[in-house]
PDB file of N, CA and C in Angstrom:
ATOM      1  N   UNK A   1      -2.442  26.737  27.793  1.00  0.00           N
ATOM      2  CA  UNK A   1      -3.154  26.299  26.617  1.00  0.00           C
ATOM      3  C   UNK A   1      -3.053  24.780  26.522  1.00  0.00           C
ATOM      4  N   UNK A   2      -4.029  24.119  26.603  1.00  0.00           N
ATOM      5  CA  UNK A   2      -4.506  23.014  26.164  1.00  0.00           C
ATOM      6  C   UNK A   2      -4.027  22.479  25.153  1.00  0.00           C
ATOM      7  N   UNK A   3      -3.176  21.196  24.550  1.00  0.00           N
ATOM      8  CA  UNK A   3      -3.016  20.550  23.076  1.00  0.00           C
ATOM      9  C   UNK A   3      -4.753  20.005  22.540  1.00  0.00           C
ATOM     10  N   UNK A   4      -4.866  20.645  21.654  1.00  0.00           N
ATOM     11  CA  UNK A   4      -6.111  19.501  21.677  1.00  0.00           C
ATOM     12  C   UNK A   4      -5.781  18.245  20.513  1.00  0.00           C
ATOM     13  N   UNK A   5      -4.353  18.131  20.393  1.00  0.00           N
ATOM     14  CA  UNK A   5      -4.273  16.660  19.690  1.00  0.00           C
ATOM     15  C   UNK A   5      -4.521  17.297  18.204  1.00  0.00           C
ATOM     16  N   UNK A   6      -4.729  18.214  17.854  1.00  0.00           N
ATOM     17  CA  UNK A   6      -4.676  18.684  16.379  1.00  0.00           C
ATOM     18  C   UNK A   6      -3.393  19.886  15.788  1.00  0.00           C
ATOM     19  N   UNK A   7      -2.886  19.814  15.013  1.00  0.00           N
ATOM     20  CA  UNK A   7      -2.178  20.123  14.350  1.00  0.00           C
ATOM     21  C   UNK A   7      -0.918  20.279  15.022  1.00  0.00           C
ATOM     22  N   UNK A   8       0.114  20.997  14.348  1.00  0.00           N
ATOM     23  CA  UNK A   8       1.473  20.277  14.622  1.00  0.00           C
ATOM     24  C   UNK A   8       1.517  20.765  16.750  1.00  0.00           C
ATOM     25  N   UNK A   9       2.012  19.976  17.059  1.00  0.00           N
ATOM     26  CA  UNK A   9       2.792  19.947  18.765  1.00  0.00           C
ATOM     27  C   UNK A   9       3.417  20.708  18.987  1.00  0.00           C
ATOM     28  N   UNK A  10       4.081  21.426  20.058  1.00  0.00           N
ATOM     29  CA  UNK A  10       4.907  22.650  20.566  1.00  0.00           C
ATOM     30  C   UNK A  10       6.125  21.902  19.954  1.00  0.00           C
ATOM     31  N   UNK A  11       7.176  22.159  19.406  1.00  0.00           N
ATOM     32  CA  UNK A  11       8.302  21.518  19.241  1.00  0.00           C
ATOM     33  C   UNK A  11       9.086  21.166  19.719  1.00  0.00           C
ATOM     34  N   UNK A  12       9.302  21.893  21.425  1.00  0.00           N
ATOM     35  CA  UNK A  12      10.001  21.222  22.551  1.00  0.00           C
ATOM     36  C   UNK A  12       9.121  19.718  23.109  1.00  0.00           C
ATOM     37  N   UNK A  13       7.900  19.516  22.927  1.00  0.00           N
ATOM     38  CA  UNK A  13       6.864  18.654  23.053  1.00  0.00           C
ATOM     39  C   UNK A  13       7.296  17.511  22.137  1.00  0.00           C
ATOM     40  N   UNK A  14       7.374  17.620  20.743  1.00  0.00           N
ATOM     41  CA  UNK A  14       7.745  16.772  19.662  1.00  0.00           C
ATOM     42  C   UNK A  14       9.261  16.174  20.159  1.00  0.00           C
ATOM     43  N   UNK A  15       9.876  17.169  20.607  1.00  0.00           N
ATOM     44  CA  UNK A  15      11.539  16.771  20.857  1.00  0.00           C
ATOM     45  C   UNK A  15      11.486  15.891  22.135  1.00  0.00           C
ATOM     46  N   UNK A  16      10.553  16.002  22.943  1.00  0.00           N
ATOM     47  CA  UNK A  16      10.619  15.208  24.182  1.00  0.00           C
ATOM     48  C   UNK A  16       9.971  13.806  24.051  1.00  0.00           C
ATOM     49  N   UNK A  17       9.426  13.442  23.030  1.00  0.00           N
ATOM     50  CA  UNK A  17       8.620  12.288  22.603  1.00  0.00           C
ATOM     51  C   UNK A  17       7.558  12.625  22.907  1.00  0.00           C
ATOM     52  N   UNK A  18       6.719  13.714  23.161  1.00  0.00           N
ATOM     53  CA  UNK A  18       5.388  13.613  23.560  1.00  0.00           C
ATOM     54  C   UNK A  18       4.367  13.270  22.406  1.00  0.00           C
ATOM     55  N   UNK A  19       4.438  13.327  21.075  1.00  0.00           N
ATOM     56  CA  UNK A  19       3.669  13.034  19.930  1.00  0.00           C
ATOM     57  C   UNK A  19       4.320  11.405  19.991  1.00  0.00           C
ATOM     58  N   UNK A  20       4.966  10.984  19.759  1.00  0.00           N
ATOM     59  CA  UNK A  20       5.933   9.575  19.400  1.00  0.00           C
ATOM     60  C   UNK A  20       4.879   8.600  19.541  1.00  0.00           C
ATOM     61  N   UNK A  21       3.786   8.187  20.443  1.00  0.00           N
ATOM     62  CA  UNK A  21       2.544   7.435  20.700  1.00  0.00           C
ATOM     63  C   UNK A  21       1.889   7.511  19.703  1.00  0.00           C
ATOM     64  N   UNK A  22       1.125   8.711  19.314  1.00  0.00           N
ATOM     65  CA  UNK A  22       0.438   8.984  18.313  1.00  0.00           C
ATOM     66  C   UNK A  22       1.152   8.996  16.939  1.00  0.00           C
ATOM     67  N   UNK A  23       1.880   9.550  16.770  1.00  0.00           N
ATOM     68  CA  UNK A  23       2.974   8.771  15.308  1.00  0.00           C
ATOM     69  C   UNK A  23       2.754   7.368  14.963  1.00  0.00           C
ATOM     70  N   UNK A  24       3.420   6.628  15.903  1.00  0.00           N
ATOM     71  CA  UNK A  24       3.835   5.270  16.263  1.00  0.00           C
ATOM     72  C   UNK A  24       2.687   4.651  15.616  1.00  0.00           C
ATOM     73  N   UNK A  25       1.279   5.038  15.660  1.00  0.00           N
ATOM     74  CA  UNK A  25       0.274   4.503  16.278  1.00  0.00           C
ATOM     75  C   UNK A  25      -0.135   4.791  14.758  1.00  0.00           C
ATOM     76  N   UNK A  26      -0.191   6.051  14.254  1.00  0.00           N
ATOM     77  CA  UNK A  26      -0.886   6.412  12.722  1.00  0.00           C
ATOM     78  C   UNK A  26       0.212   5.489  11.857  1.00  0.00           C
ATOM     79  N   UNK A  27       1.595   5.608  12.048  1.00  0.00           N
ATOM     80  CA  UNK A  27       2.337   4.838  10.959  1.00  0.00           C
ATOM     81  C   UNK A  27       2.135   3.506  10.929  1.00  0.00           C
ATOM     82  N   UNK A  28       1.840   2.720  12.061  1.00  0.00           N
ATOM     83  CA  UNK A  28       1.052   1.535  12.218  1.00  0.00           C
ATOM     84  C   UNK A  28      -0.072   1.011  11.542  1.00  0.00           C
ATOM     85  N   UNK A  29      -1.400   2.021  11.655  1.00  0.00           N
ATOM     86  CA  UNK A  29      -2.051   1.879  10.674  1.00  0.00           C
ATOM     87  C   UNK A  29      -1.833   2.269   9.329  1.00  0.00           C
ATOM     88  N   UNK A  30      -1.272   3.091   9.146  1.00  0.00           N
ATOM     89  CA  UNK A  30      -1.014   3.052   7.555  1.00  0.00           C
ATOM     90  C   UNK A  30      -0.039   2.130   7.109  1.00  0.00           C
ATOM     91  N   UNK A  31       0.341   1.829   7.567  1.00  0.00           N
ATOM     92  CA  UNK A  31       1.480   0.355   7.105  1.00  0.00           C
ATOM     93  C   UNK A  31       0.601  -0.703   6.583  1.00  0.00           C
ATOM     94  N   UNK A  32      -0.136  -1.096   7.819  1.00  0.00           N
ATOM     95  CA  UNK A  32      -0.794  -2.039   7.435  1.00  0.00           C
ATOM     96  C   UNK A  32      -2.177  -1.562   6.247  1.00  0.00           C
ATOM     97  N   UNK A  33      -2.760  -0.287   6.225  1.00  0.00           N
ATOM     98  CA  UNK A  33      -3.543  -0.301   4.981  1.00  0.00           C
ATOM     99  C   UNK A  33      -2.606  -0.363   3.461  1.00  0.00           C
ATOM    100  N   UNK A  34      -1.194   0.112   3.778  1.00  0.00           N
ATOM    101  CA  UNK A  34      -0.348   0.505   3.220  1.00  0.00           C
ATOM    102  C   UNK A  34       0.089  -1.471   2.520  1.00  0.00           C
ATOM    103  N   UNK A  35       0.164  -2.116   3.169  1.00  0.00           N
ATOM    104  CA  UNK A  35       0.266  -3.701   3.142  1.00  0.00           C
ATOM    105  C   UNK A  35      -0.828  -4.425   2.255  1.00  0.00           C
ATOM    106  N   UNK A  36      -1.728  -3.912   2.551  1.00  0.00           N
ATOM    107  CA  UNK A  36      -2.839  -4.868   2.431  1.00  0.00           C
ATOM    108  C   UNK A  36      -3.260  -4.546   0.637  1.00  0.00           C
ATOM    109  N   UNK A  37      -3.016  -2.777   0.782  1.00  0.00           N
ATOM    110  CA  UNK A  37      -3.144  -2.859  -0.739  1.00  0.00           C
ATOM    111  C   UNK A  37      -2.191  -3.498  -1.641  1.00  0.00           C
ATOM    112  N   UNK A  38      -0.805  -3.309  -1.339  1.00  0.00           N
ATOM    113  CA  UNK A  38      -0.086  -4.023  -1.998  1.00  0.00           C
ATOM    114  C   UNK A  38      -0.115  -5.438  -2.345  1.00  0.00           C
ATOM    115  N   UNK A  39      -0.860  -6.058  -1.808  1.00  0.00           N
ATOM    116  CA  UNK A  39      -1.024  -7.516  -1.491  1.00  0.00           C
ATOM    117  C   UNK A  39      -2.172  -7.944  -2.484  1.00  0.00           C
ATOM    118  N   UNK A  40      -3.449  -7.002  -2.523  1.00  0.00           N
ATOM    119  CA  UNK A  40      -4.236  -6.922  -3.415  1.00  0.00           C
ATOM    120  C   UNK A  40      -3.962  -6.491  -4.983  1.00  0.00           C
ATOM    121  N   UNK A  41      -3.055  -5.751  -5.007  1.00  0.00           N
ATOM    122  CA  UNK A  41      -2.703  -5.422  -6.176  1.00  0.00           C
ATOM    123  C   UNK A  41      -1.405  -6.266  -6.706  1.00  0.00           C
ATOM    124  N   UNK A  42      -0.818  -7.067  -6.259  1.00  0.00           N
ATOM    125  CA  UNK A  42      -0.006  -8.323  -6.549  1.00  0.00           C
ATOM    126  C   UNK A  42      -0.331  -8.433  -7.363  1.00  0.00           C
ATOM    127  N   UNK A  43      -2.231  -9.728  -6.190  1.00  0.00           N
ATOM    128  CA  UNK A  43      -2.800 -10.550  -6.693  1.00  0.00           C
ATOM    129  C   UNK A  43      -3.519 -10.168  -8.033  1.00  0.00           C
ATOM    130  N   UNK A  44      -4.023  -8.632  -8.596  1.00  0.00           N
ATOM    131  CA  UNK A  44      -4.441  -8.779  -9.524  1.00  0.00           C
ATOM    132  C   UNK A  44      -3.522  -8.450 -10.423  1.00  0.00           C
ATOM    133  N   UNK A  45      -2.423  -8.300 -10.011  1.00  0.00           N
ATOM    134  CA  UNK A  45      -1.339  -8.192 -11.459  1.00  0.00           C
ATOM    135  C   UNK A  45      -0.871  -9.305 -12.048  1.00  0.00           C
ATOM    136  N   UNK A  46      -0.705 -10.330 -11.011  1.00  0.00           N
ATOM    137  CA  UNK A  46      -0.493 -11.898 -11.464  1.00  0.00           C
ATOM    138  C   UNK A  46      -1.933 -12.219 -12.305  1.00  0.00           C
ATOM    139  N   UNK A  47      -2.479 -11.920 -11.541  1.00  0.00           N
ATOM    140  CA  UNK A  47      -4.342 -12.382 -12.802  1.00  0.00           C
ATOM    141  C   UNK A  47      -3.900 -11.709 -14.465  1.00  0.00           C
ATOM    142  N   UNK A  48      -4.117 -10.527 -14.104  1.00  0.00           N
ATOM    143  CA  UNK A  48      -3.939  -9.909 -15.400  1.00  0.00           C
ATOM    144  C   UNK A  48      -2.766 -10.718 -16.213  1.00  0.00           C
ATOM    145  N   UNK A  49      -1.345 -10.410 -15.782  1.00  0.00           N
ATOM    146  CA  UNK A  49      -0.883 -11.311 -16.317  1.00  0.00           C
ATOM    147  C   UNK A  49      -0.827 -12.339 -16.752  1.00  0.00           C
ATOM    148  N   UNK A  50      -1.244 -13.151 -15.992  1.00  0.00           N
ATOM    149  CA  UNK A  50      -1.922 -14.691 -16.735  1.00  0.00           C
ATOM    150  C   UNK A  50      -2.425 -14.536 -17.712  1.00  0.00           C
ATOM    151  N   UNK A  51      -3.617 -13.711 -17.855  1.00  0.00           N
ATOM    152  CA  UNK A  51      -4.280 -13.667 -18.737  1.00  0.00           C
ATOM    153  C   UNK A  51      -3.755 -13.320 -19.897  1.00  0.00           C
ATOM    154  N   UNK A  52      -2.586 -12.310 -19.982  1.00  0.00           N
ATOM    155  CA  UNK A  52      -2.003 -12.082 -21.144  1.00  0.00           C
ATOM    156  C   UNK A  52      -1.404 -12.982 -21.774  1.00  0.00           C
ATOM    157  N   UNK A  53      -0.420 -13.636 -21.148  1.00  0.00           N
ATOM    158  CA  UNK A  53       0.214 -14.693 -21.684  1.00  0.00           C
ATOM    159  C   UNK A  53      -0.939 -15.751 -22.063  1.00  0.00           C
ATOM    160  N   UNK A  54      -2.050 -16.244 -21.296  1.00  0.00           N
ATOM    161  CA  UNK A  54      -2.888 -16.739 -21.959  1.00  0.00           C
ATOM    162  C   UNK A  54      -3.601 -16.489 -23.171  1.00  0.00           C
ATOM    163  N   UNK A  55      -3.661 -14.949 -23.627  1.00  0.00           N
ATOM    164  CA  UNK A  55      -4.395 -14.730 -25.131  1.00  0.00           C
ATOM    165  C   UNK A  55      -2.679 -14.805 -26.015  1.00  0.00           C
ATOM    166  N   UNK A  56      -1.778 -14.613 -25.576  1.00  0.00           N
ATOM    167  CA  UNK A  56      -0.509 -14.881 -26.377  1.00  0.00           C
ATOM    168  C   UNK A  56      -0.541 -16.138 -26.690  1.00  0.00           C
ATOM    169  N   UNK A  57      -0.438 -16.645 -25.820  1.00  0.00           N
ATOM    170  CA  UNK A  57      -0.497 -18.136 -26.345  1.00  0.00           C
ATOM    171  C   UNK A  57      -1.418 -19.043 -26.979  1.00  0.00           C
ATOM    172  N   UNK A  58      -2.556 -18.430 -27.009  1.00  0.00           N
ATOM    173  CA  UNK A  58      -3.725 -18.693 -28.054  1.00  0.00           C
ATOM    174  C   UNK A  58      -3.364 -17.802 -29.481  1.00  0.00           C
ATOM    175  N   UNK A  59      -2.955 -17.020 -29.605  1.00  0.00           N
ATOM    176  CA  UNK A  59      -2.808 -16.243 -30.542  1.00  0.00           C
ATOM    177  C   UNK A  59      -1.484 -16.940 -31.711  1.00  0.00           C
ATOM    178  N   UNK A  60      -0.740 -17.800 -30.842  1.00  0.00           N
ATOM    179  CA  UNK A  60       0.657 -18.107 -31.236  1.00  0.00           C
ATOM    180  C   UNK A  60      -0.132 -19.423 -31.745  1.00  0.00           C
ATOM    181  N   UNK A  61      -0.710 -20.418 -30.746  1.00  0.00           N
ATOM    182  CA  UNK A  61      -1.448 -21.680 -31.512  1.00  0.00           C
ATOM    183  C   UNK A  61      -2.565 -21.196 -33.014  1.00  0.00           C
ATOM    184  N   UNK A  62      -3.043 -20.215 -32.786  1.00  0.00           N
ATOM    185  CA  UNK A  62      -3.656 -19.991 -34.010  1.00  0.00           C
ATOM    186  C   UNK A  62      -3.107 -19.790 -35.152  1.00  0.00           C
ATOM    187  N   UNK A  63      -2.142 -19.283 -34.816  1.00  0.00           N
ATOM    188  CA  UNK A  63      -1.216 -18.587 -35.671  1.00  0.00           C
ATOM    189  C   UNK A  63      -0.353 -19.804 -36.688  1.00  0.00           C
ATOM    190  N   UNK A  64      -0.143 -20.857 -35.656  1.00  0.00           N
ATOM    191  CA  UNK A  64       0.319 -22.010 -36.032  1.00  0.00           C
ATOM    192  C   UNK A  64      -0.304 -23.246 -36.763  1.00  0.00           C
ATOM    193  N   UNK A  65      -1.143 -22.751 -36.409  1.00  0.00           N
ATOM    194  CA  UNK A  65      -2.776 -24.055 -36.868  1.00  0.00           C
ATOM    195  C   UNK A  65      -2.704 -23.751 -38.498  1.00  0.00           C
ATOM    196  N   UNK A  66      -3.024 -22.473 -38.514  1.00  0.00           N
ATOM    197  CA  UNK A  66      -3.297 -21.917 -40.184  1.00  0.00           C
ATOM    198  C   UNK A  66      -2.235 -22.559 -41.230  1.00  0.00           C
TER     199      UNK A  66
END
């Protein structure tokens, strides 16, 4: 019988490293999609944030003006 590369590997197969390429290779890419979102979602948490402290601090000068 043929692997055809889908679903789980013979387990003496898994134990010998024969999947370890293909692992290697998916955890690789998901790292890096895994990266990239994080990186994006930093950047808009620092935005957002700014922004809060920016209506705080308009809110505090108004507050003060009166």
């Amino acid at each position: 019988m043929e692997d055809s590369g889908f679903g789980p590997p013979h387990p003496f197969r898994k134990f010998m490293g024969y999947c370890n390429d293909y692992d290697r290779d998916m955890r690789k890419c998901l790292k890096a999609e895994r990266l990239q979102r994080q990186k994006a979602n930093l950047e808009d948490s620092r935005r957002r944030h700014a922004e809060i402290r920016a209506r705080i601090l308009a809110q505090e000068r108004a507050k003060h003006q009166h």
